[in-house]
Protein backbone atom coordinates (compact mmCIF):
# COMPACT_ATOMS: atom_id res chain seq x y z
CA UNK A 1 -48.60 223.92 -48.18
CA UNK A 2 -48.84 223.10 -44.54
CA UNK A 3 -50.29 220.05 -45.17
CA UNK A 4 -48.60 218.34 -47.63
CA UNK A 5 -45.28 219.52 -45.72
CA UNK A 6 -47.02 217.40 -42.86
CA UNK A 7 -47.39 214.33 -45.20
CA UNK A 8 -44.08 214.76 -46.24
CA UNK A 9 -42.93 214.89 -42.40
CA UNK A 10 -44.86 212.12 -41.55
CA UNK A 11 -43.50 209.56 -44.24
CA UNK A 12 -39.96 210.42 -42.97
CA UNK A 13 -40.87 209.98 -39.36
CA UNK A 14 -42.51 206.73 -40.40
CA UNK A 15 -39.65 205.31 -42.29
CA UNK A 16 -36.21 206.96 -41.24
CA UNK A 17 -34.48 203.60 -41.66
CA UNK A 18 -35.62 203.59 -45.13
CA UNK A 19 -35.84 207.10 -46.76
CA UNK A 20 -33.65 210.41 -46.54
CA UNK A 21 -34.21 214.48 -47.10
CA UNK A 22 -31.93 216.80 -48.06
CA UNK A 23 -32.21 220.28 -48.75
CA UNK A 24 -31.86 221.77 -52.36
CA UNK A 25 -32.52 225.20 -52.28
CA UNK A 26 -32.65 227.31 -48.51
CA UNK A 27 -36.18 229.28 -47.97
CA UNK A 28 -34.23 232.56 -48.43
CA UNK A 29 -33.48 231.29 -52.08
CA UNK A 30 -36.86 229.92 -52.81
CA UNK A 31 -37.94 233.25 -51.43
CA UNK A 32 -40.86 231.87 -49.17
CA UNK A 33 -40.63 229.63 -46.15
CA UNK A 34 -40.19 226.63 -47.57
CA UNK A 35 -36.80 225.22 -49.12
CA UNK A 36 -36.70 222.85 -52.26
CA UNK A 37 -35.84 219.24 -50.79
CA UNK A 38 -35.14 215.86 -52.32
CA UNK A 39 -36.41 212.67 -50.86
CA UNK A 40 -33.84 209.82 -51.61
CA UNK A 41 -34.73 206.00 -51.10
CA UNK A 42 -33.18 202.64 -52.11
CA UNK A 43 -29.37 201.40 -53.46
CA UNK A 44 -26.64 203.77 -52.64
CA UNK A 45 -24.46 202.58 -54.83
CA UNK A 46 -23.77 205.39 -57.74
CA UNK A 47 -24.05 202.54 -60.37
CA UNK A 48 -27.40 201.58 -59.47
CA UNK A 49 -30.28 202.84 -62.31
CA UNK A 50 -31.82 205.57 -61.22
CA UNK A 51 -35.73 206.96 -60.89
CA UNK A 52 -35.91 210.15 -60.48
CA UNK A 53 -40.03 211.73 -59.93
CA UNK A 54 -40.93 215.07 -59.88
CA UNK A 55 -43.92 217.18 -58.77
CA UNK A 56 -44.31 221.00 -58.75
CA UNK A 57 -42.58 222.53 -60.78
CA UNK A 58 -45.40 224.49 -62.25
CA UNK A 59 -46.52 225.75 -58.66
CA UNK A 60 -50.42 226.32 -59.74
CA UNK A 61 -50.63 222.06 -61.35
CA UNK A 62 -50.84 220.61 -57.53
CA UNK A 63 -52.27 217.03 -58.33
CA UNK A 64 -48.68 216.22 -60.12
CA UNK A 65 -47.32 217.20 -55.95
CA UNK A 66 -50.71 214.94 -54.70
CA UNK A 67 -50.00 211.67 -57.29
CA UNK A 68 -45.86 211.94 -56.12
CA UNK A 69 -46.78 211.63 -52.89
CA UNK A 70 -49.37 209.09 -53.23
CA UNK A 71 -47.01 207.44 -55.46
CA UNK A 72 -44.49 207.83 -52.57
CA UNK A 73 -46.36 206.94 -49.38
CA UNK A 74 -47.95 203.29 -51.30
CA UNK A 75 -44.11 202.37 -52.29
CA UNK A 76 -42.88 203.07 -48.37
CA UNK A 77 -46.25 201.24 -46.94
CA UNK A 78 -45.73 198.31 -49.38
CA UNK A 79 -41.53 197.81 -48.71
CA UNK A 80 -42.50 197.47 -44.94
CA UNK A 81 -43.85 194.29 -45.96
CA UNK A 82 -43.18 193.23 -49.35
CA UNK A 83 -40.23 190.95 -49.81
CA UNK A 84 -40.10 191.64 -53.56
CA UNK A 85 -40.34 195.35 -53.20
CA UNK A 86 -37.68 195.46 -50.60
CA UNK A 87 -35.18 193.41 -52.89
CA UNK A 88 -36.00 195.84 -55.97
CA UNK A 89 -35.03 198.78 -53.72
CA UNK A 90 -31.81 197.48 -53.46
CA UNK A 91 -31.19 197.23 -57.18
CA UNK A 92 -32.12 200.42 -57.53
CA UNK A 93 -32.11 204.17 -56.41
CA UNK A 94 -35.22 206.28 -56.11
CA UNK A 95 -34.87 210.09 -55.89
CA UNK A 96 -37.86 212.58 -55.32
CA UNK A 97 -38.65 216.41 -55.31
CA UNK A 98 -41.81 216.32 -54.39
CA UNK A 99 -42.25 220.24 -54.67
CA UNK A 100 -39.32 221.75 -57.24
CA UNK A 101 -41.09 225.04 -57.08
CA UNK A 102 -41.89 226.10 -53.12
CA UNK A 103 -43.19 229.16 -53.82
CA UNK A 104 -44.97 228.70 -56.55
CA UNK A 105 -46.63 225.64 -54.60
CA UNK A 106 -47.53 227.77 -51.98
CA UNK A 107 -48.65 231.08 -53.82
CA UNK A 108 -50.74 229.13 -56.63
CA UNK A 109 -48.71 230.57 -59.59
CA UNK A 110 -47.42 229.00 -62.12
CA UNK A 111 -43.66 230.55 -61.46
CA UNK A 112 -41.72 230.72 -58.95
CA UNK A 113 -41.00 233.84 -56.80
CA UNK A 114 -39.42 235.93 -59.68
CA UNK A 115 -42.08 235.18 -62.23
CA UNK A 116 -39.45 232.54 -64.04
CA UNK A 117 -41.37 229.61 -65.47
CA UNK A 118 -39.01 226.95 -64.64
CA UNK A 119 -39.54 224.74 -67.76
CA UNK A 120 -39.02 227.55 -69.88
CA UNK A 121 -36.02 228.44 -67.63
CA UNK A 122 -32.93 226.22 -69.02
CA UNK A 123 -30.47 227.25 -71.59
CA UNK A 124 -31.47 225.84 -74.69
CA UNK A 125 -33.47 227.15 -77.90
CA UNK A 126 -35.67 226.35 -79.68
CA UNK A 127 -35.66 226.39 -83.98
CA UNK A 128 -39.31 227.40 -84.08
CA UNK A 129 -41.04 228.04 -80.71
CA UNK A 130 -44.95 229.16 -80.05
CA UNK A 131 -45.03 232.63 -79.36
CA UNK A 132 -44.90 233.69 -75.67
CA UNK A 133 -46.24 229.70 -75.20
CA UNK A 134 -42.59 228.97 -76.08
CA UNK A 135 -41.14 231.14 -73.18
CA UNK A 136 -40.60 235.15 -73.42
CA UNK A 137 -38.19 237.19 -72.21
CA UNK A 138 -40.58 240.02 -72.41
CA UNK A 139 -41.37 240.49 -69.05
CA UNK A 140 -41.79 238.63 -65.84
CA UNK A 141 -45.32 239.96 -65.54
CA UNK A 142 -46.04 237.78 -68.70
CA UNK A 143 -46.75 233.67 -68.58
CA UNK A 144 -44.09 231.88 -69.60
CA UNK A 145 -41.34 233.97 -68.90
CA UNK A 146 -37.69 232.53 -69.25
CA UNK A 147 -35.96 234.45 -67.20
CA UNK A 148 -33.21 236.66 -67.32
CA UNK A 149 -30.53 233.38 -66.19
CA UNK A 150 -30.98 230.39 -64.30
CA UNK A 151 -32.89 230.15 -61.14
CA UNK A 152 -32.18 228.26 -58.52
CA UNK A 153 -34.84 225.65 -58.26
CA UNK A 154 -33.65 225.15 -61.67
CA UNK A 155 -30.16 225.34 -60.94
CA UNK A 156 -30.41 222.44 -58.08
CA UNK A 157 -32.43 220.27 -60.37
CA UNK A 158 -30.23 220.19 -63.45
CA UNK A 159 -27.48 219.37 -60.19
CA UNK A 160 -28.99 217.04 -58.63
CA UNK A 161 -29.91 214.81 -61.80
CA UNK A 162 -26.39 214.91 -62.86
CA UNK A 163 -25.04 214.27 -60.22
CA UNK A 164 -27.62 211.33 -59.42
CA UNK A 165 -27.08 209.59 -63.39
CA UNK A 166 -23.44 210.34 -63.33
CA UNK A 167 -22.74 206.46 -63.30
CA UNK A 168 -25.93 205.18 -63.36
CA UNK A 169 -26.31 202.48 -66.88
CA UNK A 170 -29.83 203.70 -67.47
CA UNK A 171 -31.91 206.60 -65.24
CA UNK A 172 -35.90 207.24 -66.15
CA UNK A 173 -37.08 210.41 -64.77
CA UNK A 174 -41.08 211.30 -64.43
CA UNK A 175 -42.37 215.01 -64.54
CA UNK A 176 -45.28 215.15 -63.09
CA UNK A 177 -48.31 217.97 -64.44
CA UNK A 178 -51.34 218.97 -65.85
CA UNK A 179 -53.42 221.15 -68.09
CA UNK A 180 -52.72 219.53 -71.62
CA UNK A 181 -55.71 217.90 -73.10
CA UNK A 182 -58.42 216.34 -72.23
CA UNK A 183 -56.38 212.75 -71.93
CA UNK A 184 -53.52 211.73 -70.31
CA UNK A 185 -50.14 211.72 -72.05
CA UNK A 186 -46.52 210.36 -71.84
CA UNK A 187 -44.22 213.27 -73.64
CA UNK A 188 -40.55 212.50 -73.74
CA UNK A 189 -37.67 214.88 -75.88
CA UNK A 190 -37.64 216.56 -78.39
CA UNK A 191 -39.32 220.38 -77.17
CA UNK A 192 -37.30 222.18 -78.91
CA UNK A 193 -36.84 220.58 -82.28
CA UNK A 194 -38.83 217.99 -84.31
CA UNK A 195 -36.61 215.46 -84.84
CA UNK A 196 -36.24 211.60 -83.46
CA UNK A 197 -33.90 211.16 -80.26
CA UNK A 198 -31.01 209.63 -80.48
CA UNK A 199 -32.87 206.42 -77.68
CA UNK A 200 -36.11 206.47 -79.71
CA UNK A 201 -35.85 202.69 -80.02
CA UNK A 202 -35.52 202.26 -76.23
CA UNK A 203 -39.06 204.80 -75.78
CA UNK A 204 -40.46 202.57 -78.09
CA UNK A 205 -39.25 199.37 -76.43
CA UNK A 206 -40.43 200.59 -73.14
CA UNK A 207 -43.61 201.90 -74.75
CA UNK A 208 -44.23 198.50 -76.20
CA UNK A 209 -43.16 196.55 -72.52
CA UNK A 210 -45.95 199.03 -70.86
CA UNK A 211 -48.72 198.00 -73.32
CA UNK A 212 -48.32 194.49 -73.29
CA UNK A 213 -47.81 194.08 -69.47
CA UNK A 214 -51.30 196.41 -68.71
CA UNK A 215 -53.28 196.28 -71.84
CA UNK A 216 -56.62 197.51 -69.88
CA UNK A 217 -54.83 200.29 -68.12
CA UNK A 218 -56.46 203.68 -68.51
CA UNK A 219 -54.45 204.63 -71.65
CA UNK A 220 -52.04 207.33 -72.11
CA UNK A 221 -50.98 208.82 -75.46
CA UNK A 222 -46.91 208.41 -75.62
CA UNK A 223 -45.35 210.50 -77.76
CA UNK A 224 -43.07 213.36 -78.45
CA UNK A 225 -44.43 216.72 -77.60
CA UNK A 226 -42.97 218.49 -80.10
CA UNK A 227 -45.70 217.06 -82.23
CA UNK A 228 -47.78 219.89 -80.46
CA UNK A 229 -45.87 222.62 -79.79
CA UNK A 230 -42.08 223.40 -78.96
CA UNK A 231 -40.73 225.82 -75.67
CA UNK A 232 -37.41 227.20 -75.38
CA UNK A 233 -35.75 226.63 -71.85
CA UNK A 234 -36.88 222.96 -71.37
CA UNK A 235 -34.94 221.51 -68.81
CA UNK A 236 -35.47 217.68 -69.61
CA UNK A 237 -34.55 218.48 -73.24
CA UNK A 238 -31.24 220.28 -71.64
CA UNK A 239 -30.57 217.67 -69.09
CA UNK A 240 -31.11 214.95 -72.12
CA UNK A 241 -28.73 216.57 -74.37
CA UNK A 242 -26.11 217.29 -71.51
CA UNK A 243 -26.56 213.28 -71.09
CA UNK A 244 -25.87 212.79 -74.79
CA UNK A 245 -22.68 214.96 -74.95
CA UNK A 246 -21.16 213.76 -71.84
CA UNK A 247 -21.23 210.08 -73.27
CA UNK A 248 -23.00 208.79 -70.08
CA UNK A 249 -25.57 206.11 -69.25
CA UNK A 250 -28.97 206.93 -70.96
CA UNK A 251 -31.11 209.13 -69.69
CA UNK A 252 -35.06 208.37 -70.41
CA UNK A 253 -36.78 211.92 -69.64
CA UNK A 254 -40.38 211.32 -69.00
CA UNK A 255 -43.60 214.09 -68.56
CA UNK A 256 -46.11 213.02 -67.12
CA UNK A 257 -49.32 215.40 -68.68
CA UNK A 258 -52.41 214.62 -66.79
CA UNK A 259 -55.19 215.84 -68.94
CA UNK A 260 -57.10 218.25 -66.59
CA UNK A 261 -59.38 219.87 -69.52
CA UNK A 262 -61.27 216.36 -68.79
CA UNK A 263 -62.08 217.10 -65.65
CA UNK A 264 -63.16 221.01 -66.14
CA UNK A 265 -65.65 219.46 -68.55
CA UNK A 266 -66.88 217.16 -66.17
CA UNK A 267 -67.40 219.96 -63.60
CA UNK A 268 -67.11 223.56 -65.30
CA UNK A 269 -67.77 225.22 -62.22
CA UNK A 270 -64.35 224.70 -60.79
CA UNK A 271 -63.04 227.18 -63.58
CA UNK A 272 -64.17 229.64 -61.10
CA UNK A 273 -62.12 228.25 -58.44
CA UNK A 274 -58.35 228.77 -57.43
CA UNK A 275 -56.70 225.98 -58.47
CA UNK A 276 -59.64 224.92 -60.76
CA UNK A 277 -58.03 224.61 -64.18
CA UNK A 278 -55.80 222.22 -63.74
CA UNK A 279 -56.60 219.92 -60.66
CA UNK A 280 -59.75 217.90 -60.00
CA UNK A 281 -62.47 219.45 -57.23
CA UNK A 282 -64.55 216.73 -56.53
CA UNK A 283 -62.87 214.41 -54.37
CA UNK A 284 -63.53 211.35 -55.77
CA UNK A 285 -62.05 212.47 -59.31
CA UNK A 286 -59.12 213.24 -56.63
CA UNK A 287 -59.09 210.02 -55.27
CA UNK A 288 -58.97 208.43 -58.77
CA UNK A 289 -56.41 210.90 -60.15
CA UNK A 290 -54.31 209.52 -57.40
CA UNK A 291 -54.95 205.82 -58.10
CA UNK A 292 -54.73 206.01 -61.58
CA UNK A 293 -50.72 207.06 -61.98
CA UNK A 294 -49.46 204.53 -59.49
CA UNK A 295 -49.63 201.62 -62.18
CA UNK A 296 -47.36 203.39 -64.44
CA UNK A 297 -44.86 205.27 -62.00
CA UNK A 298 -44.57 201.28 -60.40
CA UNK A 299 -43.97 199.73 -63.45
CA UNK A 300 -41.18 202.49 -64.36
CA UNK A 301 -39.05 201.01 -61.25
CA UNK A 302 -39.79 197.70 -62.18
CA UNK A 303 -38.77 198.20 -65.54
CA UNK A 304 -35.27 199.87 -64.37
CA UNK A 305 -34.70 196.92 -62.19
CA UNK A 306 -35.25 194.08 -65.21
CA UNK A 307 -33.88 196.52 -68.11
CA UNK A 308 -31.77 193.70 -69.27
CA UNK A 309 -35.24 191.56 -70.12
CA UNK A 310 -36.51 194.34 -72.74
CA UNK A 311 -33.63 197.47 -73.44
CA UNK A 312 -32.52 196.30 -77.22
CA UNK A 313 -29.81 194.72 -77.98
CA UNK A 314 -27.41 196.86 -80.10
CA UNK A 315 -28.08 194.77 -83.47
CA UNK A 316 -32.17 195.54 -82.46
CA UNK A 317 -31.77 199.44 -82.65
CA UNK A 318 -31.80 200.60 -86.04
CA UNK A 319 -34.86 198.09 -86.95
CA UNK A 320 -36.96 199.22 -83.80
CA UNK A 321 -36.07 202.99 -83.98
CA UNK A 322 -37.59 202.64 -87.98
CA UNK A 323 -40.94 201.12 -86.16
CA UNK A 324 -40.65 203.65 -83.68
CA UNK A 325 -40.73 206.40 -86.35
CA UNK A 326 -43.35 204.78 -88.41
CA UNK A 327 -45.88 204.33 -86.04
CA UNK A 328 -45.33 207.48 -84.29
CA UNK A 329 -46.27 209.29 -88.15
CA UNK A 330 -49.54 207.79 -88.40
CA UNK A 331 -50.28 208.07 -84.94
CA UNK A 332 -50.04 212.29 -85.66
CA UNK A 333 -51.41 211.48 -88.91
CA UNK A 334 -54.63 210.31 -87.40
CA UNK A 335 -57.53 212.71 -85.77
CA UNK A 336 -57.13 213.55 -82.48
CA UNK A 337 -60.29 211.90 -81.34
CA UNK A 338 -60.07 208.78 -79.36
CA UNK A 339 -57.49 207.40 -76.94
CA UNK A 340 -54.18 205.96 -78.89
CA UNK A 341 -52.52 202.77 -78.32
């Protein structure tokens, strides 16, 4: 924890023309010595689109903190110098927790200080949920435990996105973890229920804009992950109905699932290490981790900035949300072997 709390000190000292911290959640809340924080960057103006990334909020999955701040530091580096870059940052408004779950971070676990399981944490239900995979109420000695109301990490995050897409025409948020699978994947809502979103067309659309602009990029499987199982307590499914209710600007939640069985296969020795089951060891597979996710968390500003050039029309909707659906069945219709397109 100390060092990545240096990294994060050090990209502030580097750039404190450029990028501001502010404090979510005090140390005596987070119950450990470090307070939840979010890094803000970019247009002020409370109409600009909005990214929002997040890293840690399952304490133990520590690349998704590593690839935000990799993500983080290459985006500062490049705007010192980068014409382009520095003209997109004032189009649009980047906000980042880098580490949503302190004490988790710094203990290893999964939960945070009270054994709550933060995406299992918000208050919505789900119709058919995995058992104790879908968030108990059981016991806090128990994985996946929902917890007996909302914490605060929780609490500040379900805050500070509203309060960030409150007038914003379109905000994309990026969760960052790992442990899924053996490939990467792109989930976005529904956990809690299998049925379409009301923006499937604009997934697809931005889906579609991703494959065509890097068509040899290390693949991800987008889809919805209640195709493999469904939680209570999800907070991007809460946040995304909240959205939907309050008749704002759209809200694209995005979770990043990097697929960390991969690399235990590659190495099964590191099961027997701490943080072995879902981070890479060797530090090359590190290194790569890290490269790897900046392609797609760059083009998800880009694609804020130009969302006029492929967000569909209102006459385009109905026609792309029936592709959407259609190739989204036969892609869960086909064996899981393989990468997807």
């Amino acid at each position: 924890m100390k060092k990545t709390r240096s990294l994060i000190d050090a990209l502030l000292t580097a750039h404190p023309q450029v990028i501001s911290r502010q404090e979510l959640v005090p140390p005596e809340q987070t119950r450990c010595p470090y307070p939840m924080e979010v890094l803000s960057l970019g247009a002020t103006r409370p109409d600009a689109p909005r990214a929002i990334i997040v890293g840690g909020i399952h304490g133990n999955e520590r690349i998704g903190v590593d690839v935000v701040l990799a993500f983080l530091h290459s985006l500062l580096e490049q705007a010192t110098w980068d014409r382009h870059l520095q003209q997109l940052l004032q189009e649009i408004r980047l906000v980042v927790v880098p580490i949503a779950n302190p004490a988790g971070y710094l203990h290893g676990t999964r939960s945070n200080a009270q054994g709550v399981d933060l995406m299992r944490n918000a208050p919505i239900n789900a119709s058919r949920a995995h058992w104790l995979l879908g968030g108990q109420q059981l016991s806090q000695r128990l994985p996946w435990y929902r917890g007996a109301g909302l914490a605060a990490e929780t609490q500040a995050l379900i805050e500070l996105v509203e309060r960030e897409t409150a007038q914003a025409p379109l905000s994309i948020s990026v969760d960052c973890h790992s442990g899924f699978g053996a490939v990467n994947r792109i989930w976005f809502p529904w956990a809690h229920r299998r049925e379409p979103i009301p923006h499937l067309a604009e997934i697809y659309a931005l889906r579609n804009l991703f494959r065509r602009t890097y068509p040899n990029h290390i693949a991800y499987r987008i889809e919805p992950q209640c195709q493999h199982y469904m939680t209570h307590g999800d907070i991007w499914d809460y946040l995304y109905q909240r959205s939907l209710a309050a008749d704002r600007g759209t809200l694209l939640p995005l979770t990043l699932e990097m697929g960390s069985w991969l690399w235990v296969r590659k190495n099964p020795l590191q099961v027997f290490t701490r943080h072995g089951l879902f981070n890479p060891i060797v530090p090359h597979r590190r290194r790569r981790i890290l490269r790897q996710h900046l392609v797609f968390l760059n083009f998800i500003l880009t694609a804020l900035a130009n969302r006029t050039s492929w967000l569909p029309a209102s006459s385009e909707r109905p026609t792309l949300g029936s592709d959407a659906q259609r190739y989204w069945q036969s892609h869960f219709a086909e064996q899981d072997s393989g990468l997807s397109q």
